[in-house]
C-alpha atoms as a PDB file:
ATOM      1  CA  UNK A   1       1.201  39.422 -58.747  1.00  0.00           C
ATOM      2  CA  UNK A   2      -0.738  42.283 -58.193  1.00  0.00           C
ATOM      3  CA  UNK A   3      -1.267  43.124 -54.186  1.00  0.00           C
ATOM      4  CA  UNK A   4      -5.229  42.625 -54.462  1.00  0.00           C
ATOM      5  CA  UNK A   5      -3.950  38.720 -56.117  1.00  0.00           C
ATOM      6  CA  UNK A   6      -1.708  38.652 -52.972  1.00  0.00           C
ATOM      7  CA  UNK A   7      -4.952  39.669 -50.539  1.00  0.00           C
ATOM      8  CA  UNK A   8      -7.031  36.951 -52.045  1.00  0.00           C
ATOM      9  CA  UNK A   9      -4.643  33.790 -51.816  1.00  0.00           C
ATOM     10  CA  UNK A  10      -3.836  35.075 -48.603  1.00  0.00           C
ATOM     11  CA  UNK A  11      -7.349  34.699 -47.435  1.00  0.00           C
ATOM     12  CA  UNK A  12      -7.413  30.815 -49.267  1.00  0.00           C
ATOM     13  CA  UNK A  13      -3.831  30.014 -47.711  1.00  0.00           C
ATOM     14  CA  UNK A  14      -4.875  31.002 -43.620  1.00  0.00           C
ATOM     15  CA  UNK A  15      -8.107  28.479 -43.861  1.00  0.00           C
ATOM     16  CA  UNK A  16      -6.408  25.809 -45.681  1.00  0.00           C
ATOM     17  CA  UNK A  17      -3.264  26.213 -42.888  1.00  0.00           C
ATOM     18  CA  UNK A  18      -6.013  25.902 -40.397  1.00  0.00           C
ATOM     19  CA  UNK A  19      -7.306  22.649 -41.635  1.00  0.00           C
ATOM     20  CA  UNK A  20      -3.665  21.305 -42.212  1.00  0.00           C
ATOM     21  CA  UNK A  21      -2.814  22.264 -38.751  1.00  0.00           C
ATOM     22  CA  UNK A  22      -5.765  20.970 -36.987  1.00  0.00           C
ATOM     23  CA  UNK A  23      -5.523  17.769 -39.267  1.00  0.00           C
ATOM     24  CA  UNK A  24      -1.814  17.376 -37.789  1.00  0.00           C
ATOM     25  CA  UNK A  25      -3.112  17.935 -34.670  1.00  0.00           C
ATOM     26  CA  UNK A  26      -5.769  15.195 -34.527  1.00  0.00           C
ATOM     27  CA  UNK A  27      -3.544  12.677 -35.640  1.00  0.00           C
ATOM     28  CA  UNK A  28      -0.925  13.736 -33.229  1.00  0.00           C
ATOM     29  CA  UNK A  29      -3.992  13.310 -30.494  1.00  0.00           C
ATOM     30  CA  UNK A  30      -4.807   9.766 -32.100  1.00  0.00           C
ATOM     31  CA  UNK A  31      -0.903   8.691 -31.673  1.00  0.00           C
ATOM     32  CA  UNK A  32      -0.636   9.485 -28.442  1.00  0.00           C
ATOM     33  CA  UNK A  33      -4.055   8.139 -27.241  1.00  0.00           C
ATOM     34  CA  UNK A  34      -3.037   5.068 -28.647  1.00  0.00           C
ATOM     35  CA  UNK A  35       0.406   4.929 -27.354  1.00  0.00           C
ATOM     36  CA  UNK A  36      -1.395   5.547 -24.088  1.00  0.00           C
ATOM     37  CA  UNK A  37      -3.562   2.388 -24.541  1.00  0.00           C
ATOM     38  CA  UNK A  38      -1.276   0.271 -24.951  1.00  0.00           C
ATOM     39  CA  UNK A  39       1.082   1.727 -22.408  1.00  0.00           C
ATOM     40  CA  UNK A  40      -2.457   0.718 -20.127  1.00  0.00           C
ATOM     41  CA  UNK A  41      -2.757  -2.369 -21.861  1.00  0.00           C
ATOM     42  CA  UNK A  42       1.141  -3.883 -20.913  1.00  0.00           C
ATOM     43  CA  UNK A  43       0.647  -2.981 -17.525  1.00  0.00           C
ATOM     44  CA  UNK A  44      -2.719  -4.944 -17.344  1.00  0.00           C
ATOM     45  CA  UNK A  45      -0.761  -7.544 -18.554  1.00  0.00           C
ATOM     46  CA  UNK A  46       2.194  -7.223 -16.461  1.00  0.00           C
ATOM     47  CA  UNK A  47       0.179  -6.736 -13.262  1.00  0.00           C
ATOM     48  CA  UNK A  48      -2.344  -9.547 -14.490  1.00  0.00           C
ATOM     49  CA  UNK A  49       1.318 -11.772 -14.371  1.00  0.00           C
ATOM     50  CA  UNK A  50       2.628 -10.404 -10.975  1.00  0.00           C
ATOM     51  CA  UNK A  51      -0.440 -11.553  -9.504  1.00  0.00           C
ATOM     52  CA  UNK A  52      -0.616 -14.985 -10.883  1.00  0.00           C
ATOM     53  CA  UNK A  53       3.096 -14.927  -9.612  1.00  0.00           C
ATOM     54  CA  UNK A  54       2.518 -13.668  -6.122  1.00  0.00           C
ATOM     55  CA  UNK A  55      -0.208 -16.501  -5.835  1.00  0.00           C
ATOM     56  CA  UNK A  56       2.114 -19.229  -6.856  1.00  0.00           C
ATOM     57  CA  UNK A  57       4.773 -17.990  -4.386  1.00  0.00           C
ATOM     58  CA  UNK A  58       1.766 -18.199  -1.912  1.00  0.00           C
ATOM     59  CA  UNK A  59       1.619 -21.486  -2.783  1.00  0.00           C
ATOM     60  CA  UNK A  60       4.538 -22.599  -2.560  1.00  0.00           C
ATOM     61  CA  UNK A  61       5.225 -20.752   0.892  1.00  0.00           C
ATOM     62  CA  UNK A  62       1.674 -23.040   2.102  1.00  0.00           C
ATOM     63  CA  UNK A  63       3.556 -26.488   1.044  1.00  0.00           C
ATOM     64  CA  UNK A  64       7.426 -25.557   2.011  1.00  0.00           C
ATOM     65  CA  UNK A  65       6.983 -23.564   4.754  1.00  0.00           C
ATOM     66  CA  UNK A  66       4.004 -24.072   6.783  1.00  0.00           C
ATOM     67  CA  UNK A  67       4.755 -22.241   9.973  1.00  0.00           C
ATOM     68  CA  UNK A  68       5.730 -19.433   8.243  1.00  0.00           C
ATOM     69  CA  UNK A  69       2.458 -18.703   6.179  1.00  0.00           C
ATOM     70  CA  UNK A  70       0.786 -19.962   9.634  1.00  0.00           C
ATOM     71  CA  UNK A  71       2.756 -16.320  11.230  1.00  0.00           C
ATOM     72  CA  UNK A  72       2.148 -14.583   8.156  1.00  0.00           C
ATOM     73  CA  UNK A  73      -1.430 -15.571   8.230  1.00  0.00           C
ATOM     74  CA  UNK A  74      -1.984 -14.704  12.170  1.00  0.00           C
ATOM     75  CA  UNK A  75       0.114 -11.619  12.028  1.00  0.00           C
ATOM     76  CA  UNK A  76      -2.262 -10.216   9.289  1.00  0.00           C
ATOM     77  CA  UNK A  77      -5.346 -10.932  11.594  1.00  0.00           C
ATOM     78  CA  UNK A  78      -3.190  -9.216  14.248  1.00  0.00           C
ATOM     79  CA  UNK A  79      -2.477  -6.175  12.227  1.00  0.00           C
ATOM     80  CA  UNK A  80      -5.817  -6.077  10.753  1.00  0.00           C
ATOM     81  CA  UNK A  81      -7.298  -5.411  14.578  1.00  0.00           C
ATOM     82  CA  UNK A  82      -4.711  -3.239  15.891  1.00  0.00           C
ATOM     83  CA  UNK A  83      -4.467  -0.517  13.260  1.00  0.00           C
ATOM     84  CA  UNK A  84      -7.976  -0.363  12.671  1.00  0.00           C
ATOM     85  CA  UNK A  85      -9.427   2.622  13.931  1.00  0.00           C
ATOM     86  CA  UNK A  86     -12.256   5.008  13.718  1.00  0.00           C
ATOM     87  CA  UNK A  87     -13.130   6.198  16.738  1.00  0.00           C
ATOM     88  CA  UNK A  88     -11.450   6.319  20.487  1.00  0.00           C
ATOM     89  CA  UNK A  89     -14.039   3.412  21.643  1.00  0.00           C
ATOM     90  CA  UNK A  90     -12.344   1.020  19.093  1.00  0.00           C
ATOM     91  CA  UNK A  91      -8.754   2.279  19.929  1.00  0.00           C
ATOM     92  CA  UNK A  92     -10.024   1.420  23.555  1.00  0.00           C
ATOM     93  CA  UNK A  93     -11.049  -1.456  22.744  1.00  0.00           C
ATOM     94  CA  UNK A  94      -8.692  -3.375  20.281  1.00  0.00           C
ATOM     95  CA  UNK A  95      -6.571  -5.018  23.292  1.00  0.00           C
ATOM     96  CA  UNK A  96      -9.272  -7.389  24.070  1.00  0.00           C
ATOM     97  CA  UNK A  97     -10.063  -8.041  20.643  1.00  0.00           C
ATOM     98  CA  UNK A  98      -5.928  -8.803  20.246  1.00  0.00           C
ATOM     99  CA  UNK A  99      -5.422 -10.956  23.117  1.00  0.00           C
ATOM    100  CA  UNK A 100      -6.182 -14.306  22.153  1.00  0.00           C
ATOM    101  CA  UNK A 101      -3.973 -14.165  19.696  1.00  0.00           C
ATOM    102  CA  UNK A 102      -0.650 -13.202  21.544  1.00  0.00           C
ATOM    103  CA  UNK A 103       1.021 -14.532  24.874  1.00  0.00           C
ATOM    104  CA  UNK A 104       0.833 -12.773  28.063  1.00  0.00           C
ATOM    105  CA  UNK A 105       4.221 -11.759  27.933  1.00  0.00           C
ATOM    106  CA  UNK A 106       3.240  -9.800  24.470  1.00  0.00           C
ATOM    107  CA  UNK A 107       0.374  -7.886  26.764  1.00  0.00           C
ATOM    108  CA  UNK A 108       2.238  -7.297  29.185  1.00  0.00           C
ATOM    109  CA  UNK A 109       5.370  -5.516  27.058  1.00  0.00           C
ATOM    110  CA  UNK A 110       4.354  -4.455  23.902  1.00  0.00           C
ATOM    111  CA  UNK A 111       3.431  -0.558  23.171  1.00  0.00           C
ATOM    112  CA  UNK A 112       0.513  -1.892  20.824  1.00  0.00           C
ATOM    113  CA  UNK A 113      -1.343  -2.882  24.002  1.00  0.00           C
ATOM    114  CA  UNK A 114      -0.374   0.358  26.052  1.00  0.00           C
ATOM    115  CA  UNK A 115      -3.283   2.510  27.214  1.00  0.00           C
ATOM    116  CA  UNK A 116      -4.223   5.797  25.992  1.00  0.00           C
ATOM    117  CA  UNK A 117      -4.557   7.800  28.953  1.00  0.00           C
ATOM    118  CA  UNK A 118      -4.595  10.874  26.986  1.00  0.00           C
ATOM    119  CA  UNK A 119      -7.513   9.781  24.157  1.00  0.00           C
ATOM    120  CA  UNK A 120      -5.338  10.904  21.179  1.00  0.00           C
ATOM    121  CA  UNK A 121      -7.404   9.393  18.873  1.00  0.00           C
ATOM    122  CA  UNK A 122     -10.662  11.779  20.174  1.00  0.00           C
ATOM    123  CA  UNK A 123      -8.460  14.454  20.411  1.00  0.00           C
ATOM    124  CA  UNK A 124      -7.217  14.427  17.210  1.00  0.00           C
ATOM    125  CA  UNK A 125     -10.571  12.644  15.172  1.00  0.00           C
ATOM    126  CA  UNK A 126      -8.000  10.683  13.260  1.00  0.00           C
ATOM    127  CA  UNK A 127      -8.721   7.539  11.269  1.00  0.00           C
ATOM    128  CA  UNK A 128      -7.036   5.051  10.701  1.00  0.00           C
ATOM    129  CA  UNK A 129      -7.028   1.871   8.615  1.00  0.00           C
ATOM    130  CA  UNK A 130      -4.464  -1.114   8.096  1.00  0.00           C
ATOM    131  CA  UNK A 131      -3.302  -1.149   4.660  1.00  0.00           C
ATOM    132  CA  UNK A 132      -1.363  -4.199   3.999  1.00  0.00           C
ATOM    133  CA  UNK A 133       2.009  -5.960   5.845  1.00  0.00           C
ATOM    134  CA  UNK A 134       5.313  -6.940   4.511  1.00  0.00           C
ATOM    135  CA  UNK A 135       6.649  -9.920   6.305  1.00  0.00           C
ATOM    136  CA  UNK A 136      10.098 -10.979   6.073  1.00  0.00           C
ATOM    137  CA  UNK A 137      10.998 -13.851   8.244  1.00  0.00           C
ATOM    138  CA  UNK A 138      14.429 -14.220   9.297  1.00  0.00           C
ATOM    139  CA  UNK A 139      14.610 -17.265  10.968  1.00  0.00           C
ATOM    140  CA  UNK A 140      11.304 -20.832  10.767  1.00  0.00           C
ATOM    141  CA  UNK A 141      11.866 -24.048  12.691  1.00  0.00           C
ATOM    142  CA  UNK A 142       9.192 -26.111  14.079  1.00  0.00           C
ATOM    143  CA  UNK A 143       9.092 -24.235  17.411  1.00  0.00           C
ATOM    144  CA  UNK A 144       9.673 -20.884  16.413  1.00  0.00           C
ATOM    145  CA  UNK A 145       9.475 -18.321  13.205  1.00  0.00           C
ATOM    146  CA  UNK A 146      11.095 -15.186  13.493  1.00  0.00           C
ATOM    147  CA  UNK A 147      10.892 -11.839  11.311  1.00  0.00           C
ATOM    148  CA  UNK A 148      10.608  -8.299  10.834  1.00  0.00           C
ATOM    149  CA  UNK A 149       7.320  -6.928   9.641  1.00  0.00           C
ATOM    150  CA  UNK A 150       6.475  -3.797   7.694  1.00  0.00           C
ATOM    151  CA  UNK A 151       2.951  -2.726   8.873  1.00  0.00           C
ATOM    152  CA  UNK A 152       1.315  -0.058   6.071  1.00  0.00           C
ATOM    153  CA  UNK A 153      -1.201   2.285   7.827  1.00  0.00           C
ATOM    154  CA  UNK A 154      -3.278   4.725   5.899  1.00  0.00           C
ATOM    155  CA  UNK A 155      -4.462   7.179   7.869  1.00  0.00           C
ATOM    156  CA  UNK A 156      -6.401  11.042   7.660  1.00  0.00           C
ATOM    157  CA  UNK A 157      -7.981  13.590   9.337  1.00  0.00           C
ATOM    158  CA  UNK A 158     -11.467  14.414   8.503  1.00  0.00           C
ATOM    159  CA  UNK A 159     -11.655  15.233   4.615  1.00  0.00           C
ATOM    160  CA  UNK A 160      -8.004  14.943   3.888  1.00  0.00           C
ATOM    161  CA  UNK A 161      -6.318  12.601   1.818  1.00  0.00           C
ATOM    162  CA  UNK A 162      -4.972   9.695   3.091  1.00  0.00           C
ATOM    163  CA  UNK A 163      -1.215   9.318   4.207  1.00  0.00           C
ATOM    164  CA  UNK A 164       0.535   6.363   4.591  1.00  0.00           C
ATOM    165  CA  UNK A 165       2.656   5.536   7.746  1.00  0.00           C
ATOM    166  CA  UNK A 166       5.137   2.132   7.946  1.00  0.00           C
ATOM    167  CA  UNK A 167       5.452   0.695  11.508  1.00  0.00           C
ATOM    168  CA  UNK A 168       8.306  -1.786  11.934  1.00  0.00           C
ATOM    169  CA  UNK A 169       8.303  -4.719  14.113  1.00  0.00           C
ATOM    170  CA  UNK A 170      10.289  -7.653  14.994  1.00  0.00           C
ATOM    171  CA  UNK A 171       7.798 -10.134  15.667  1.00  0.00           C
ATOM    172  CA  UNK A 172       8.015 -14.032  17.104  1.00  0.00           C
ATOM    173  CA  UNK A 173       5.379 -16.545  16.091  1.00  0.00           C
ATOM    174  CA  UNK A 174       5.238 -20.254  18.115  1.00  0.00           C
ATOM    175  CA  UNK A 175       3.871 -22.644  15.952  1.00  0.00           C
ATOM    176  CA  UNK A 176       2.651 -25.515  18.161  1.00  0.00           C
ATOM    177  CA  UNK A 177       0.660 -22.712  20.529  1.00  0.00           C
ATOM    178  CA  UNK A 178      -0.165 -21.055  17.409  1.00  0.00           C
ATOM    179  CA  UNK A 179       0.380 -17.027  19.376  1.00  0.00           C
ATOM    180  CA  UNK A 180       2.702 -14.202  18.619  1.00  0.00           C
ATOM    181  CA  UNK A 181       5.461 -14.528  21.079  1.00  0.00           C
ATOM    182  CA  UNK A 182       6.935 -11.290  20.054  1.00  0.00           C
ATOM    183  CA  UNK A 183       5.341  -7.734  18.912  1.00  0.00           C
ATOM    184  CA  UNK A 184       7.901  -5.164  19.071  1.00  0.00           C
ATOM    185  CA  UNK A 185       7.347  -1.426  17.599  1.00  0.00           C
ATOM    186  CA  UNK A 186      11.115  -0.448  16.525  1.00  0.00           C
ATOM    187  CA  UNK A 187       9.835   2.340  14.805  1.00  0.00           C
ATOM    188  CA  UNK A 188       8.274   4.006  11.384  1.00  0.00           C
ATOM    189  CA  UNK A 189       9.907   3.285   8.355  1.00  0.00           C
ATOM    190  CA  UNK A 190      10.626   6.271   5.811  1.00  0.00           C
ATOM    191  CA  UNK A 191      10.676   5.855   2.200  1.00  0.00           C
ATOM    192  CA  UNK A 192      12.853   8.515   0.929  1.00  0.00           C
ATOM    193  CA  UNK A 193      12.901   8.663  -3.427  1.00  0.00           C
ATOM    194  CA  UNK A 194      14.915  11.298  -6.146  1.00  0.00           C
ATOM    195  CA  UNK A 195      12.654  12.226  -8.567  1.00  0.00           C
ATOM    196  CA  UNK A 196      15.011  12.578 -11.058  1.00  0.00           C
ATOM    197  CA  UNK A 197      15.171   8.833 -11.184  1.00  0.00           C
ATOM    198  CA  UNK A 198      11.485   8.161 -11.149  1.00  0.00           C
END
């Protein structure tokens, strides 16, 4: 083949690679955008079923254990007030707003009704909002339930994003007064992960 013969397929071979190529790569797009979709798809599904679980459980908790989705119930309600915050005024003012639903003994000891002498929350223009709790009781009778509680706060400063702090507390709950006998901060809660096994 002569070199001009060479020139000329040369010329028809780099378009017709070009189409090949980009043909391979569409399909390779397709693939994976499927894949994708039902990747999203199963996890509708699998959340859709986690829900439907956790609302059974919720059920269930209602009928066999009454005074412990009573705390569970009042404790949220507690939470909700308490680590709800935009502004000093409400940080001032959420001890009032908590009281009726703890004993005086709770007012009296816990750090969640402490003063803020030094206006942290002006001083700092943080914002904070209560995310969600984890209860885990440890102990339910007809007098008293007894638990831990994970408290999830999302919180951030001006535009920032939002970071998530855990308060732990062992809390008390008296059924027939229907008040949290018990509200003890022990502390925040790290989660700590390897992303090599994520």
């Amino acid at each position: 083949m002569s070199k001009v013969n060479k020139k000329i397929a040369l010329l028809w071979a780099i378009p017709v690679l070009m189409v090949v190529a980009g043909l391979g790569f569409w399909l390779a797009t397709q693939v994976a955008v499927k894949t994708h979709q039902s990747a999203t798809n199963e996890l509708a599904v699998q959340q859709s079923k986690l829900i439907n679980k956790k609302s059974k459980v919720g059920t269930v908790l209602d009928s066999k254990q009454p005074n412990v989705s009573a705390a569970s119930n009042l404790l949220d309600k507690l939470f909700t007030l308490d680590w709800t915050i935009a502004s000093q005024k409400e940080f001032d003012a959420k001890a009032k707003q908590m009281t009726p639903y703890v004993t005086q003994d709770v007012v009296k000891n816990s750090l969640d009704f402490k003063a803020d002498p030094d206006k942290m929350i002006k001083q700092t223009g943080v914002v904070m909002t209560y995310d969600h709790m984890d209860f885990l009781p440890t102990s339910a009778s007809a007098t008293e339930v007894n638990g831990k509680v994970i408290v999830f706060v999302k919180s951030h400063l001006k535009d920032s994003a939002d970071a998530t702090t855990r308060f732990v507390y062992n809390v008390s709950y008296n059924p027939k007064t229907n008040l949290v006998t018990q509200l003890d901060r022990i502390g925040t809660y790290q989660l700590q992960s390897d992303s090599s096994v994520l």
